[in-house]
Structures are given as structure tokens and as C-alpha cells.
PDB file of N, CA and C in Angstrom:
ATOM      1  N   UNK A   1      -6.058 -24.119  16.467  1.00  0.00           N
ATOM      2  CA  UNK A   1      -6.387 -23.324  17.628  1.00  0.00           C
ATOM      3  C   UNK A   1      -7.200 -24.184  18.591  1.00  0.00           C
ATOM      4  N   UNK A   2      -6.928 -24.044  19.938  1.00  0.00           N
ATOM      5  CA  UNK A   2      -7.622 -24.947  20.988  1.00  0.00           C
ATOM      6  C   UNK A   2      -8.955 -24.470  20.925  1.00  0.00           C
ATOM      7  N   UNK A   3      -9.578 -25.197  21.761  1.00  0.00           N
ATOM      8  CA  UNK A   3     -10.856 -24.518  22.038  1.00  0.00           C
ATOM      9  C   UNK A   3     -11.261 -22.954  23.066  1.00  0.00           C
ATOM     10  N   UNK A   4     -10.022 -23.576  24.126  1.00  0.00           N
ATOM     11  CA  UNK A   4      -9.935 -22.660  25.300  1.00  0.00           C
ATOM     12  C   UNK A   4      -9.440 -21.322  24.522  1.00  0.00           C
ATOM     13  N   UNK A   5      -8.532 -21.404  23.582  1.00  0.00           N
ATOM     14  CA  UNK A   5      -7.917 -19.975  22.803  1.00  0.00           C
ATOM     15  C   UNK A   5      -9.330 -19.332  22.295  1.00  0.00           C
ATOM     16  N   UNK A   6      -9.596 -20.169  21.753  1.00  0.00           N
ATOM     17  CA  UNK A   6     -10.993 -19.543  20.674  1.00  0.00           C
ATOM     18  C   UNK A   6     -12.211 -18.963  21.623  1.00  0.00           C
ATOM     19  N   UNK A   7     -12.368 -19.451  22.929  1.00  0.00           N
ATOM     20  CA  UNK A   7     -12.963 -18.881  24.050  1.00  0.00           C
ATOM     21  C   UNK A   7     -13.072 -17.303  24.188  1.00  0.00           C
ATOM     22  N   UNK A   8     -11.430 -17.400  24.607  1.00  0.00           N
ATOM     23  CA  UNK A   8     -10.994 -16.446  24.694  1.00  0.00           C
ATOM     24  C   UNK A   8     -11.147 -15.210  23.758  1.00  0.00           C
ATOM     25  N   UNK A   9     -10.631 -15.546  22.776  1.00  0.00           N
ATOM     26  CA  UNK A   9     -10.984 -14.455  21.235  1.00  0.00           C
ATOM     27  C   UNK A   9     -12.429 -13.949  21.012  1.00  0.00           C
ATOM     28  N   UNK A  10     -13.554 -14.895  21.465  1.00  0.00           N
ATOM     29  CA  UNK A  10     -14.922 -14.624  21.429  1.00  0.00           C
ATOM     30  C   UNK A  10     -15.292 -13.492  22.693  1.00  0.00           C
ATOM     31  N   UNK A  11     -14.465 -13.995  23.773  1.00  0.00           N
ATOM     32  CA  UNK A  11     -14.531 -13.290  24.791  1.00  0.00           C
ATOM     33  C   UNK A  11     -14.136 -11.492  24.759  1.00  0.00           C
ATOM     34  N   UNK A  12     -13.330 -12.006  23.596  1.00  0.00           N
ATOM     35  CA  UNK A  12     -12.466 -10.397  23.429  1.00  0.00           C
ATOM     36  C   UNK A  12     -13.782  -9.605  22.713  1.00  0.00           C
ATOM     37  N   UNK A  13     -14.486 -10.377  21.729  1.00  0.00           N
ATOM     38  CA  UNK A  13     -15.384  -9.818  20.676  1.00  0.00           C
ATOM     39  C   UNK A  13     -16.296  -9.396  21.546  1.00  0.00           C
ATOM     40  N   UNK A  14     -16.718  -9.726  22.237  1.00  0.00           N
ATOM     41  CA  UNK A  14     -17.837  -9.387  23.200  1.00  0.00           C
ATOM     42  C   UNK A  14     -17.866  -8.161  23.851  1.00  0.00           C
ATOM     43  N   UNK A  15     -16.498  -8.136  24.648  1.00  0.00           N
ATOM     44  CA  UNK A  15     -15.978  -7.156  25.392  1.00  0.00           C
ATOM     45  C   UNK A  15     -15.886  -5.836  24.178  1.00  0.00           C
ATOM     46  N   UNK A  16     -15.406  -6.105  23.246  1.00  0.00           N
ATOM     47  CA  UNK A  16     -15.079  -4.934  22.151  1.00  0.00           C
ATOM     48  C   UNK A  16     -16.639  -3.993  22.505  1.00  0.00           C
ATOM     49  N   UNK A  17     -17.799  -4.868  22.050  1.00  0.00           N
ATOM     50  CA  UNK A  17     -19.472  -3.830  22.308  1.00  0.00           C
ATOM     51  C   UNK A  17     -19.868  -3.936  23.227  1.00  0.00           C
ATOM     52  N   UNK A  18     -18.896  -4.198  24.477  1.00  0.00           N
ATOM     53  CA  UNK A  18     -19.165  -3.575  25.745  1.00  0.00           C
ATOM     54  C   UNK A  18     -20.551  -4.776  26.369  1.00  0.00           C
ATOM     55  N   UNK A  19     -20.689  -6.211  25.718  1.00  0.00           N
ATOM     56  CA  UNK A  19     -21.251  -6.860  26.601  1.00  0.00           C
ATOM     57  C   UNK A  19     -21.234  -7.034  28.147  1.00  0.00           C
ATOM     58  N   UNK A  20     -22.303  -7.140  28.557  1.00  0.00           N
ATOM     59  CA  UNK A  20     -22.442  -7.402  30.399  1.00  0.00           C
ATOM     60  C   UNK A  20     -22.329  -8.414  30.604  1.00  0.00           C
ATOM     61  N   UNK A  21     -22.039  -8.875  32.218  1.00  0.00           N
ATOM     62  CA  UNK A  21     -21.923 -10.591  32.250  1.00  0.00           C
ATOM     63  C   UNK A  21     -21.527 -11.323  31.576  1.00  0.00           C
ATOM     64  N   UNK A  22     -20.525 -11.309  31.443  1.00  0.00           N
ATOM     65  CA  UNK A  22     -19.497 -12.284  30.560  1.00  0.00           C
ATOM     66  C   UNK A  22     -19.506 -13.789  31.715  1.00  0.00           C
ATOM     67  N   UNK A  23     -19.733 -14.946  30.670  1.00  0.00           N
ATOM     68  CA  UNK A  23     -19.351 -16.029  31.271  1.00  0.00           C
ATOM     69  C   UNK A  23     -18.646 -17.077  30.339  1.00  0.00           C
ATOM     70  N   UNK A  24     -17.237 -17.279  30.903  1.00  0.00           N
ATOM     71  CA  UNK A  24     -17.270 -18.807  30.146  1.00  0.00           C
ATOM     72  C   UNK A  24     -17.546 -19.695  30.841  1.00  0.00           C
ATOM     73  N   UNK A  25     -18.056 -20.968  30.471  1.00  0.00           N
ATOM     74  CA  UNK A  25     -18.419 -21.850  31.127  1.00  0.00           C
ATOM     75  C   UNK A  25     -17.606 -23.514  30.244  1.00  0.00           C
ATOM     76  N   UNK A  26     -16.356 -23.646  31.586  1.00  0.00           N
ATOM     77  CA  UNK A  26     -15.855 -24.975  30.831  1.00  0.00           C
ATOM     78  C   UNK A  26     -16.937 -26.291  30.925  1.00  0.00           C
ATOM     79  N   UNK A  27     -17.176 -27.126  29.885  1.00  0.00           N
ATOM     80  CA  UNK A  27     -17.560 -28.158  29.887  1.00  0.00           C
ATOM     81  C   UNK A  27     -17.007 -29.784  29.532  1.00  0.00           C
ATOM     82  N   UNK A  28     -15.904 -29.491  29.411  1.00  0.00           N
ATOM     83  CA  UNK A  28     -15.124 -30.425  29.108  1.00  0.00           C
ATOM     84  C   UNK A  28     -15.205 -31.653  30.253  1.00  0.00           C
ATOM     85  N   UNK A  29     -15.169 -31.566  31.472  1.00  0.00           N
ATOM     86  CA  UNK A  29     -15.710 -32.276  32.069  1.00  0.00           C
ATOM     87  C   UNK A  29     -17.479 -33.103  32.669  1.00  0.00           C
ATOM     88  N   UNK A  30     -17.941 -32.362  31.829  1.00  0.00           N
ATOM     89  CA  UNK A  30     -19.181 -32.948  32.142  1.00  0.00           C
ATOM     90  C   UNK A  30     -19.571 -33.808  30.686  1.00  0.00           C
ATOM     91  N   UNK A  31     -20.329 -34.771  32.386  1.00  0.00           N
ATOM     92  CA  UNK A  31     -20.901 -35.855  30.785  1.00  0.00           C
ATOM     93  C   UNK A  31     -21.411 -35.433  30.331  1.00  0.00           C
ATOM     94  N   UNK A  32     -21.764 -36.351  28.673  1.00  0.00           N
ATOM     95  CA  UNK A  32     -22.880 -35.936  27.642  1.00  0.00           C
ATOM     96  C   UNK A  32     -22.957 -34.542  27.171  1.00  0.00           C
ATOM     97  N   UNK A  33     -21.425 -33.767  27.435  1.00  0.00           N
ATOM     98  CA  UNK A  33     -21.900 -31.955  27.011  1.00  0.00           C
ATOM     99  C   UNK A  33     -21.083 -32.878  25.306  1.00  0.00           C
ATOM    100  N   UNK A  34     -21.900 -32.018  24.345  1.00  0.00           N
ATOM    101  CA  UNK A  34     -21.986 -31.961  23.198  1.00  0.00           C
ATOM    102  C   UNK A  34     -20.830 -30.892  22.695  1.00  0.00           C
ATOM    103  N   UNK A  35     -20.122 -29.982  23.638  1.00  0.00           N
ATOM    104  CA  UNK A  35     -19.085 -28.998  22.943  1.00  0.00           C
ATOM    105  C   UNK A  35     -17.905 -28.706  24.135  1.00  0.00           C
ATOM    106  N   UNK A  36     -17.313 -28.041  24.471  1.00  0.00           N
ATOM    107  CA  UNK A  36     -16.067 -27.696  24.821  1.00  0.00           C
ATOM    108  C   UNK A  36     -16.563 -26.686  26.065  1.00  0.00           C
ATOM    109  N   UNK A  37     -16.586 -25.712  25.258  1.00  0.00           N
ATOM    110  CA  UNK A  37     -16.625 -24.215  26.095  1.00  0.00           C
ATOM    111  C   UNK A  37     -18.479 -23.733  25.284  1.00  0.00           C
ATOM    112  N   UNK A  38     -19.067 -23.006  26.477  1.00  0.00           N
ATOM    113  CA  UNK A  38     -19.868 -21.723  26.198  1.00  0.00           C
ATOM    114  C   UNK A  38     -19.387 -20.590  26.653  1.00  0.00           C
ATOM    115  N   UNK A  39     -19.405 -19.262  25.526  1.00  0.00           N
ATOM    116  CA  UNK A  39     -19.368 -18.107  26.182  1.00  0.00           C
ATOM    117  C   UNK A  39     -20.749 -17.336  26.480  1.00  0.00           C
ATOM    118  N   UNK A  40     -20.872 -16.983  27.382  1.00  0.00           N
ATOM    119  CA  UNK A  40     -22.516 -16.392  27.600  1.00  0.00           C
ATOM    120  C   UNK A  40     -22.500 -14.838  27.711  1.00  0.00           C
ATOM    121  N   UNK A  41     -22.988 -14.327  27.454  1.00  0.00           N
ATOM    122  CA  UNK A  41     -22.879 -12.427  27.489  1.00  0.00           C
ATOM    123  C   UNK A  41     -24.627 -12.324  27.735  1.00  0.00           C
ATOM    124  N   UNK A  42     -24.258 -10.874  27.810  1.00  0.00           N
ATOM    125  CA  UNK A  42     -25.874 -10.389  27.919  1.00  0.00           C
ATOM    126  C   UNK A  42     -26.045  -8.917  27.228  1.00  0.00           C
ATOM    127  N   UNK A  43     -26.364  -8.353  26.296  1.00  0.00           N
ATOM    128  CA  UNK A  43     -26.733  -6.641  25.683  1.00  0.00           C
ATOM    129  C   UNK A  43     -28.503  -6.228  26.310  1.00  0.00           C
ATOM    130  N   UNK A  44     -28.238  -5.301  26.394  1.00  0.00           N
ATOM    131  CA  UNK A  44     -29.366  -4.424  26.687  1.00  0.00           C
ATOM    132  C   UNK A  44     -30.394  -4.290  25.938  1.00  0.00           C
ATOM    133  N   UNK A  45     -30.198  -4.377  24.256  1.00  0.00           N
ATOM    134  CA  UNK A  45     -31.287  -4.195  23.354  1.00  0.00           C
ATOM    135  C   UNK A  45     -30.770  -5.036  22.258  1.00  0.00           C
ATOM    136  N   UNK A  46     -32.166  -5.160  21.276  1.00  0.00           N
ATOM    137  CA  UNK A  46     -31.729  -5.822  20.374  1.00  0.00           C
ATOM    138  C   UNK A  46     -30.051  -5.378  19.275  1.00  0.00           C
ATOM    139  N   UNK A  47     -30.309  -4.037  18.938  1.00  0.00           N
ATOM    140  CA  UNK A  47     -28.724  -3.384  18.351  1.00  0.00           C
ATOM    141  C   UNK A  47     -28.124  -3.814  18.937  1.00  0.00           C
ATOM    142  N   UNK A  48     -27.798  -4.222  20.580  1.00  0.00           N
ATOM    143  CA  UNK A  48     -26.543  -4.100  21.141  1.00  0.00           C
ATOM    144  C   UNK A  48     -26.324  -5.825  20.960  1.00  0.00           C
ATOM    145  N   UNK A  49     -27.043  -7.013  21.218  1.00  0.00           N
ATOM    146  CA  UNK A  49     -26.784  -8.174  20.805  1.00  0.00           C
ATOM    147  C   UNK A  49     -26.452  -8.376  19.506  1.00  0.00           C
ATOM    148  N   UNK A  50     -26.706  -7.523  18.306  1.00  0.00           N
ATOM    149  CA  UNK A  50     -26.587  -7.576  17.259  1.00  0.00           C
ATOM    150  C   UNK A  50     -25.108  -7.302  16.743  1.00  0.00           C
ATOM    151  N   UNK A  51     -24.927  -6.096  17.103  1.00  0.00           N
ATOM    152  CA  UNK A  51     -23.363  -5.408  17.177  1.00  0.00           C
ATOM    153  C   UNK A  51     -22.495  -6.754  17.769  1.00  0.00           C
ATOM    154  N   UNK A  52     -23.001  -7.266  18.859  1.00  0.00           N
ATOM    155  CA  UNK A  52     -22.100  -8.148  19.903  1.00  0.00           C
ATOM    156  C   UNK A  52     -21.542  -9.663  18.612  1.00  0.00           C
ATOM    157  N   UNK A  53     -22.700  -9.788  18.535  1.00  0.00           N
ATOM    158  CA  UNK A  53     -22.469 -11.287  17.040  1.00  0.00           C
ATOM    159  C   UNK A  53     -21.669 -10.802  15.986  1.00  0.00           C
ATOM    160  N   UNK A  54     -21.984  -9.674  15.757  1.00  0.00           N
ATOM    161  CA  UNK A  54     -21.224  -9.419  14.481  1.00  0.00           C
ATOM    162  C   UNK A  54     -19.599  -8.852  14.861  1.00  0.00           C
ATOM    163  N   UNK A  55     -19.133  -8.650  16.098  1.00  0.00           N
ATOM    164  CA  UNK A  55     -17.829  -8.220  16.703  1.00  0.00           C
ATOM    165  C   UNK A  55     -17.353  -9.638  17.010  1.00  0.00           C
ATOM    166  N   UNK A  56     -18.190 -10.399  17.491  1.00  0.00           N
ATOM    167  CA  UNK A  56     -17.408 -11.565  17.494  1.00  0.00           C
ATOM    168  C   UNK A  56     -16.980 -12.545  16.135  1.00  0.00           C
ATOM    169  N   UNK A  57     -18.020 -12.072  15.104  1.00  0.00           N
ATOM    170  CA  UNK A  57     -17.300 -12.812  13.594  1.00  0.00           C
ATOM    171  C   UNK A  57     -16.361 -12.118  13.157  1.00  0.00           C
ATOM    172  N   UNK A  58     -16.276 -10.786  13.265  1.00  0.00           N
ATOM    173  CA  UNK A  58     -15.177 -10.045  12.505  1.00  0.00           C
ATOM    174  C   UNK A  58     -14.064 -10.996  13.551  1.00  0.00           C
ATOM    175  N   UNK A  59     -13.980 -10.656  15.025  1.00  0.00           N
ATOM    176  CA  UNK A  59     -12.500 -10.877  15.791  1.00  0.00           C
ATOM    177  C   UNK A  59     -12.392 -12.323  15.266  1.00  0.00           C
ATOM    178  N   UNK A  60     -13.114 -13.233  15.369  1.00  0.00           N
ATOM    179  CA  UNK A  60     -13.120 -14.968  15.152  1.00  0.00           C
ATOM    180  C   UNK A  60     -12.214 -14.510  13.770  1.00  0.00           C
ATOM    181  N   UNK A  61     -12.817 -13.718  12.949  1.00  0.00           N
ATOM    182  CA  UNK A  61     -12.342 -14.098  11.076  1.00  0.00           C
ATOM    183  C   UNK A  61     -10.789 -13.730  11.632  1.00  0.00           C
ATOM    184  N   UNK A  62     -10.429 -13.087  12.129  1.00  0.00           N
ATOM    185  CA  UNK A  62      -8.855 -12.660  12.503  1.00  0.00           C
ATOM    186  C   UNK A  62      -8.557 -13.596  12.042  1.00  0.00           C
ATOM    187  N   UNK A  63      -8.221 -14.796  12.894  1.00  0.00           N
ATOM    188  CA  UNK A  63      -8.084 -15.885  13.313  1.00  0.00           C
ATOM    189  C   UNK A  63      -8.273 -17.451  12.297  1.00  0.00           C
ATOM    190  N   UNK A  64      -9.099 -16.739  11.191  1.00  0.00           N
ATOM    191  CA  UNK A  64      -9.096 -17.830  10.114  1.00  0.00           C
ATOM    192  C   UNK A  64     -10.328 -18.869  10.810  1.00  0.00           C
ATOM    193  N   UNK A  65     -11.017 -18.505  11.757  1.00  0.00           N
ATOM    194  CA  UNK A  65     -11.729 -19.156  12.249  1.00  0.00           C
ATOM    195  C   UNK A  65     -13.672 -18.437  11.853  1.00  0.00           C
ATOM    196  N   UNK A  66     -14.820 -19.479  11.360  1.00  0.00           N
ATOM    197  CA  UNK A  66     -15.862 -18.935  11.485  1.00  0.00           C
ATOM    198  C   UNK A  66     -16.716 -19.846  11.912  1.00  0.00           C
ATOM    199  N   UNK A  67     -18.338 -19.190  12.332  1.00  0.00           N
ATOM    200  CA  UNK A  67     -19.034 -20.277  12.825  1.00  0.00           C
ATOM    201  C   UNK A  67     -19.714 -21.038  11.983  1.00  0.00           C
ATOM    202  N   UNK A  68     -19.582 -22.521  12.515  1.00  0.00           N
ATOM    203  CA  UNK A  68     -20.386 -23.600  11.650  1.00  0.00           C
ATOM    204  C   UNK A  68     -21.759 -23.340  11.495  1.00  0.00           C
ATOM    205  N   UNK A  69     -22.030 -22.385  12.274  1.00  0.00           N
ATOM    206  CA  UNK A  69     -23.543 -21.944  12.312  1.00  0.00           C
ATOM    207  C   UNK A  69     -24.101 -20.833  13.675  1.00  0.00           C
ATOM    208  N   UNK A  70     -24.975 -20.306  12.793  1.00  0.00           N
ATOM    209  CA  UNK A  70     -25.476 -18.807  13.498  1.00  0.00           C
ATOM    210  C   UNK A  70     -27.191 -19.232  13.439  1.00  0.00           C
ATOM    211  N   UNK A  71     -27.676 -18.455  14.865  1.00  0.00           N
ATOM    212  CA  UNK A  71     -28.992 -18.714  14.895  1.00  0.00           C
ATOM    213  C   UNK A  71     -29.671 -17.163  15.627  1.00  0.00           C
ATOM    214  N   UNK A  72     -30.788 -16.874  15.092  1.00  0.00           N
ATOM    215  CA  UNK A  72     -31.442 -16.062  16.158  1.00  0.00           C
ATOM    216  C   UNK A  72     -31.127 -14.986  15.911  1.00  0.00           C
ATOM    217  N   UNK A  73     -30.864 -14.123  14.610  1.00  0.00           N
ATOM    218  CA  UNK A  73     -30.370 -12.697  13.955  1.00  0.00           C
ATOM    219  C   UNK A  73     -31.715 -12.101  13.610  1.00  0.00           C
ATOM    220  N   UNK A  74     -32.417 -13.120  13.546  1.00  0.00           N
ATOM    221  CA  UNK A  74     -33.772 -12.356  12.805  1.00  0.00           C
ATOM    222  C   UNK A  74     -34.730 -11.871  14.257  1.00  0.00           C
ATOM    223  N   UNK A  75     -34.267 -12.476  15.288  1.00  0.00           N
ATOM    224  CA  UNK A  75     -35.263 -12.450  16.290  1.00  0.00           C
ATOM    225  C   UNK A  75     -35.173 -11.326  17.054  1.00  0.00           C
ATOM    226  N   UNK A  76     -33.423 -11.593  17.360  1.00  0.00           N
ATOM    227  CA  UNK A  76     -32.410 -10.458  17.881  1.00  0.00           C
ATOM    228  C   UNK A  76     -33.027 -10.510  19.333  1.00  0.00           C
ATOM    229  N   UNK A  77     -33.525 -11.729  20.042  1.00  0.00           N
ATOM    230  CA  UNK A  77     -33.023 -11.866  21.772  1.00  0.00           C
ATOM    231  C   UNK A  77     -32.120 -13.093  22.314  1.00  0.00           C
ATOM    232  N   UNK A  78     -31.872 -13.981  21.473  1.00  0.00           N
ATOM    233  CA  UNK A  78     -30.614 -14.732  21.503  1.00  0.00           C
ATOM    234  C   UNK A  78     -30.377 -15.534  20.562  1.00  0.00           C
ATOM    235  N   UNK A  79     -29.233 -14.931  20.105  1.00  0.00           N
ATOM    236  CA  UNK A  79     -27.878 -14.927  19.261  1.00  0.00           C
ATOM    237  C   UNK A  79     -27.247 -16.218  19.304  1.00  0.00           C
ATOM    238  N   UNK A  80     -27.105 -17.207  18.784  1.00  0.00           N
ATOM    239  CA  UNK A  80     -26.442 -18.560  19.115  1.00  0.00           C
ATOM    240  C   UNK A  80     -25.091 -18.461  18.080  1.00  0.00           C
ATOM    241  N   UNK A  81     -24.099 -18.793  18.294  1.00  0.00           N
ATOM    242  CA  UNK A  81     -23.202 -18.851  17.480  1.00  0.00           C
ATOM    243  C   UNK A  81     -22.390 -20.476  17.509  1.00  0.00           C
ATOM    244  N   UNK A  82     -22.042 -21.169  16.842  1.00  0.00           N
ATOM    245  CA  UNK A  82     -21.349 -22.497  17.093  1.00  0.00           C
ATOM    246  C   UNK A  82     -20.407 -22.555  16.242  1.00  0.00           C
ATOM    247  N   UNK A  83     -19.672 -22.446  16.743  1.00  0.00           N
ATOM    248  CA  UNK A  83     -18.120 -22.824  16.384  1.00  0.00           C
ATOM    249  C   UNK A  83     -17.527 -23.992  16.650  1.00  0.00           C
ATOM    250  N   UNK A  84     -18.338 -24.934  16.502  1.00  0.00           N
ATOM    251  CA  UNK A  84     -18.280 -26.603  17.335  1.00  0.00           C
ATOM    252  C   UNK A  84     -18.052 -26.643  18.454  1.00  0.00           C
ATOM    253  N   UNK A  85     -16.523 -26.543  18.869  1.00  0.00           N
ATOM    254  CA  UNK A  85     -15.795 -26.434  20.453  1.00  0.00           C
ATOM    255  C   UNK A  85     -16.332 -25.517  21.023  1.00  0.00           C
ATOM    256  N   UNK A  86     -16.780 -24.619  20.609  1.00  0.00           N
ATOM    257  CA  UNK A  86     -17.287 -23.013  21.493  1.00  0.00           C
ATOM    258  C   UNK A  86     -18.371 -22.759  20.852  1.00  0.00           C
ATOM    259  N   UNK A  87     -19.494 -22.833  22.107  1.00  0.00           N
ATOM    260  CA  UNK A  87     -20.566 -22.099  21.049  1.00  0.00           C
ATOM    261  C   UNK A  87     -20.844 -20.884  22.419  1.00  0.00           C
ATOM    262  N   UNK A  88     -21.111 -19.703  21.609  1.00  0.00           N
ATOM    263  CA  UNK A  88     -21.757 -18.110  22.024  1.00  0.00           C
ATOM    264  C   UNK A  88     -22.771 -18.312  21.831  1.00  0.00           C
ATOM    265  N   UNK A  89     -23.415 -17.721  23.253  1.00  0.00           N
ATOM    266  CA  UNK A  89     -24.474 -17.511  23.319  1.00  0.00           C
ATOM    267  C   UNK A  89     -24.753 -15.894  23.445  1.00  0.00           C
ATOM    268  N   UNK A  90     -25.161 -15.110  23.037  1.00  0.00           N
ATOM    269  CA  UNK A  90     -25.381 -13.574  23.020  1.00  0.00           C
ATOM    270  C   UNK A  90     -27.256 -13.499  23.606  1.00  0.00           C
ATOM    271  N   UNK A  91     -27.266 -12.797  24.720  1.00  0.00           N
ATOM    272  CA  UNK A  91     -28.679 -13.005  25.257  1.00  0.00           C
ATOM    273  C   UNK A  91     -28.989 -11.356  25.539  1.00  0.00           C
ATOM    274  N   UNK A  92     -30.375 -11.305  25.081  1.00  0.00           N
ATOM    275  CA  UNK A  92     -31.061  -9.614  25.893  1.00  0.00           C
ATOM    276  C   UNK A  92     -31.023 -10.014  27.451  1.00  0.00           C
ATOM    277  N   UNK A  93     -30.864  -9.505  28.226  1.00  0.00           N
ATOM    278  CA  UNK A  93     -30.617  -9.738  29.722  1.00  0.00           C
ATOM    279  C   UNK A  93     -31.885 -10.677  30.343  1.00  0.00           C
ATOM    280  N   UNK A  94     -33.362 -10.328  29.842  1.00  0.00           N
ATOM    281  CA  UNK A  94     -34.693 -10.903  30.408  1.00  0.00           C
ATOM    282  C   UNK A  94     -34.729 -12.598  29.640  1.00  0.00           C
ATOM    283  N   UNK A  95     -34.338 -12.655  28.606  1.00  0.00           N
ATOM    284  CA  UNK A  95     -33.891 -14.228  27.984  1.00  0.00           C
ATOM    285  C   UNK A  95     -32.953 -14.920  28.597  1.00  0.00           C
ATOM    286  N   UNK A  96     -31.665 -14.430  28.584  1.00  0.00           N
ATOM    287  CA  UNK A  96     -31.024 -14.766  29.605  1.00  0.00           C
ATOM    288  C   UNK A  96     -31.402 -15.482  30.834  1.00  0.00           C
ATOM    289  N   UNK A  97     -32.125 -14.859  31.946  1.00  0.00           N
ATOM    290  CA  UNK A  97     -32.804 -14.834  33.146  1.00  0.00           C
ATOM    291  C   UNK A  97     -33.644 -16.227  32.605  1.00  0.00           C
ATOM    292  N   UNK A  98     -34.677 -16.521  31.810  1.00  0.00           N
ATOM    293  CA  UNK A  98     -35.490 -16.502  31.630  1.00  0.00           C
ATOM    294  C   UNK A  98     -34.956 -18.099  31.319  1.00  0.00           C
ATOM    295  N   UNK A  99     -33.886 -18.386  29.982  1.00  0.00           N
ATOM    296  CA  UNK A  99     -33.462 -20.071  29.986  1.00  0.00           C
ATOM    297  C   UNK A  99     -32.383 -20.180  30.590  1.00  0.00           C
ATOM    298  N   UNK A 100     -31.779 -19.768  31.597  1.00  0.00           N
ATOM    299  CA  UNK A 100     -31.074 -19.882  33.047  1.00  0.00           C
ATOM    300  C   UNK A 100     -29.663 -21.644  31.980  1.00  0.00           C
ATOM    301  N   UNK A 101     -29.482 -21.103  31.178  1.00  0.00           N
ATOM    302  CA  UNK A 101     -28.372 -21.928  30.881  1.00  0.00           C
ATOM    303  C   UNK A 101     -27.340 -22.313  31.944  1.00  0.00           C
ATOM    304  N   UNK A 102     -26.384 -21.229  32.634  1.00  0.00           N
ATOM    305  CA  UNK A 102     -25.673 -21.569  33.644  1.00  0.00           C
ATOM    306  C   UNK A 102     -26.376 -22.721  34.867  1.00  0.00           C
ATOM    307  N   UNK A 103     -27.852 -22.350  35.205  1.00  0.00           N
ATOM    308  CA  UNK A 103     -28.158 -23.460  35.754  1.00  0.00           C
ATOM    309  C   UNK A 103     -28.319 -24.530  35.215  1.00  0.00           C
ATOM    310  N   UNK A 104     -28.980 -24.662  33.950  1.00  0.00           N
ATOM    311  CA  UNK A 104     -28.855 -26.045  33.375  1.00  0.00           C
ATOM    312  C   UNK A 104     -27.900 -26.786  33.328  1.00  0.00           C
ATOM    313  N   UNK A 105     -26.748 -26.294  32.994  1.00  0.00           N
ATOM    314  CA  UNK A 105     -25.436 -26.948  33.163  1.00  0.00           C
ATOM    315  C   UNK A 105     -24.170 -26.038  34.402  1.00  0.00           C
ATOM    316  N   UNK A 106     -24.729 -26.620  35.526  1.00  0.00           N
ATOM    317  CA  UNK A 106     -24.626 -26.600  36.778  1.00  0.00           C
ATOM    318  C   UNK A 106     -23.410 -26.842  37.150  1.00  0.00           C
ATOM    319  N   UNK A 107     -22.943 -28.209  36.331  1.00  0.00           N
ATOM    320  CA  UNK A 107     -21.727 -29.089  36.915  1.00  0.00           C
ATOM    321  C   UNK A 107     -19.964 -28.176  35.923  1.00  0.00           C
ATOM    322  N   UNK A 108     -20.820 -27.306  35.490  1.00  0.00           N
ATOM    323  CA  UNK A 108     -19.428 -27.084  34.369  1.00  0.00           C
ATOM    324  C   UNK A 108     -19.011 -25.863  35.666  1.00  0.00           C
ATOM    325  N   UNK A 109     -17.231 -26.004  34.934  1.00  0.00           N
ATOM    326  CA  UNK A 109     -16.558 -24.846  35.732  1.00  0.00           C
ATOM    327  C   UNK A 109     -17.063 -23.681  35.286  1.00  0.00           C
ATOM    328  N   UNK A 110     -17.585 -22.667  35.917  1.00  0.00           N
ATOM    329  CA  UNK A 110     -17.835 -21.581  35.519  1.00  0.00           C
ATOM    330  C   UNK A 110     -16.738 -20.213  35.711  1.00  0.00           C
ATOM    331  N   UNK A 111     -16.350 -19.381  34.960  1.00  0.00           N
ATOM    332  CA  UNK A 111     -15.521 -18.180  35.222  1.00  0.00           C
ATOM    333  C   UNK A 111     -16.431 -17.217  34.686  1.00  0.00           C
ATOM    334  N   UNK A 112     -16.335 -15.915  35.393  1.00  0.00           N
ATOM    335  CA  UNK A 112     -16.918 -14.834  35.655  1.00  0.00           C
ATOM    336  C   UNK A 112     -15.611 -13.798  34.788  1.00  0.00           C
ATOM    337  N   UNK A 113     -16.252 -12.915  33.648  1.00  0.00           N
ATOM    338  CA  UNK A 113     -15.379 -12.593  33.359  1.00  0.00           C
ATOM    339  C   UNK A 113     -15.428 -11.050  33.718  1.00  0.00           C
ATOM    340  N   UNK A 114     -14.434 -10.093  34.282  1.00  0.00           N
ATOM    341  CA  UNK A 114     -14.548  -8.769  34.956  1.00  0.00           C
ATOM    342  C   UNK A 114     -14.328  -7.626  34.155  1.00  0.00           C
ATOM    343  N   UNK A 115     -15.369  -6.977  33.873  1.00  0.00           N
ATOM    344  CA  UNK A 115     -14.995  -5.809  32.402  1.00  0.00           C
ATOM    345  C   UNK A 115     -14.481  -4.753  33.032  1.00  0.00           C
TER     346      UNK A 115
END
């Protein structure tokens, strides 16, 4: 599976618990990025980021696919998921705001995804 597919599928998981602000963000062109694709979302409360990680492992397992690593379940305001090529980011909306990822990596194509 590409990376861009697996994007996508995460993208679906997200959408399933009704995440806000969906972003993928290609990085394939920028130097020194360490992975492929980020998907970025945002939930309202801790349950709803929680629900969001765990909709995206069930849809990923479809797929025969899981993450090399999960971070930030215990904290429950952002959710890291890495799937090498794709890593999810699942954010409470004020964290989000707050480590402004899309600005950090500025130069990547960004798509806006429309629920």
C-alpha cells in the first residue's frame, strides 16, 4: 500500500468520529521531512480524540496495516500515531493552535479536507 492510499484510509478513520479540520499535509517534497504524509484532525474533548485513534486502528487493521507506534493515550490532548510513511496526528483543538504543526512545516502541500 502507498503511502498516499494509507493517508487516505486514516483520513476515512477520522471522518468515521466525526473529526474537525481534517488536514493532509504532503511532505514528500520537502527537505529533511522524516515521513511521507501527516494527517492532522482536531476533537473537542479528550473521549472524542480518543474514539478518533482508536477508529483509525480498527479502519488501518482493515487493511493489514498497524502503527509502528502510538503516543499520547494516557494524556488524551495529542494522539500521535506513526505508521512510518503517515504519521496522525489527533489534537484537542487548543493543542493544536498551540504547536501550530502546519506552520512548522510550511513548505509541504497542504489539502483541506471538507466533511
Amino acid at each position: 500500500m502507498t503511502a498516499e492510499e494509507l493517508s487516505k484510509i486514516i483520513v476515512k478513520g477520522m471522518e468515521d468520529k466525526k473529526a474537525s479540520d481534517i488536514v493532509v499535509m504532503d511532505l514528500r517534497g520537502v527537505k529533511n521531512s522524516f515521513t511521507d504524509f501527516f494527517v492532522i484532525c482536531s476533537g473537542n474533548s479528550d473521549t472524542q480524540i480518543e474514539a478518533i485513534s482508536d477508529s483509525i486502528e480498527e479502519t488501518t487493521l482493515k487493511f493489514k496495516e498497524k502503527p509502528f507506534r502510538s503516543e499520547g493515550k494516557t494524556n488524551k490532548q495529542w494522539i500521535l500515531m506513526d505508521y512510518i510513511n503517515v504519521v496522525a496526528h489527533i489534537f484537542l483543538k487548543d493543542r493544536r493552535k498551540f504547536y501550530g504543526l502546519e506552520e512548522l512545516w510550511g513548505d509541504a502541500k497542504i489539502t483541506h479536507i471538507e466533511s
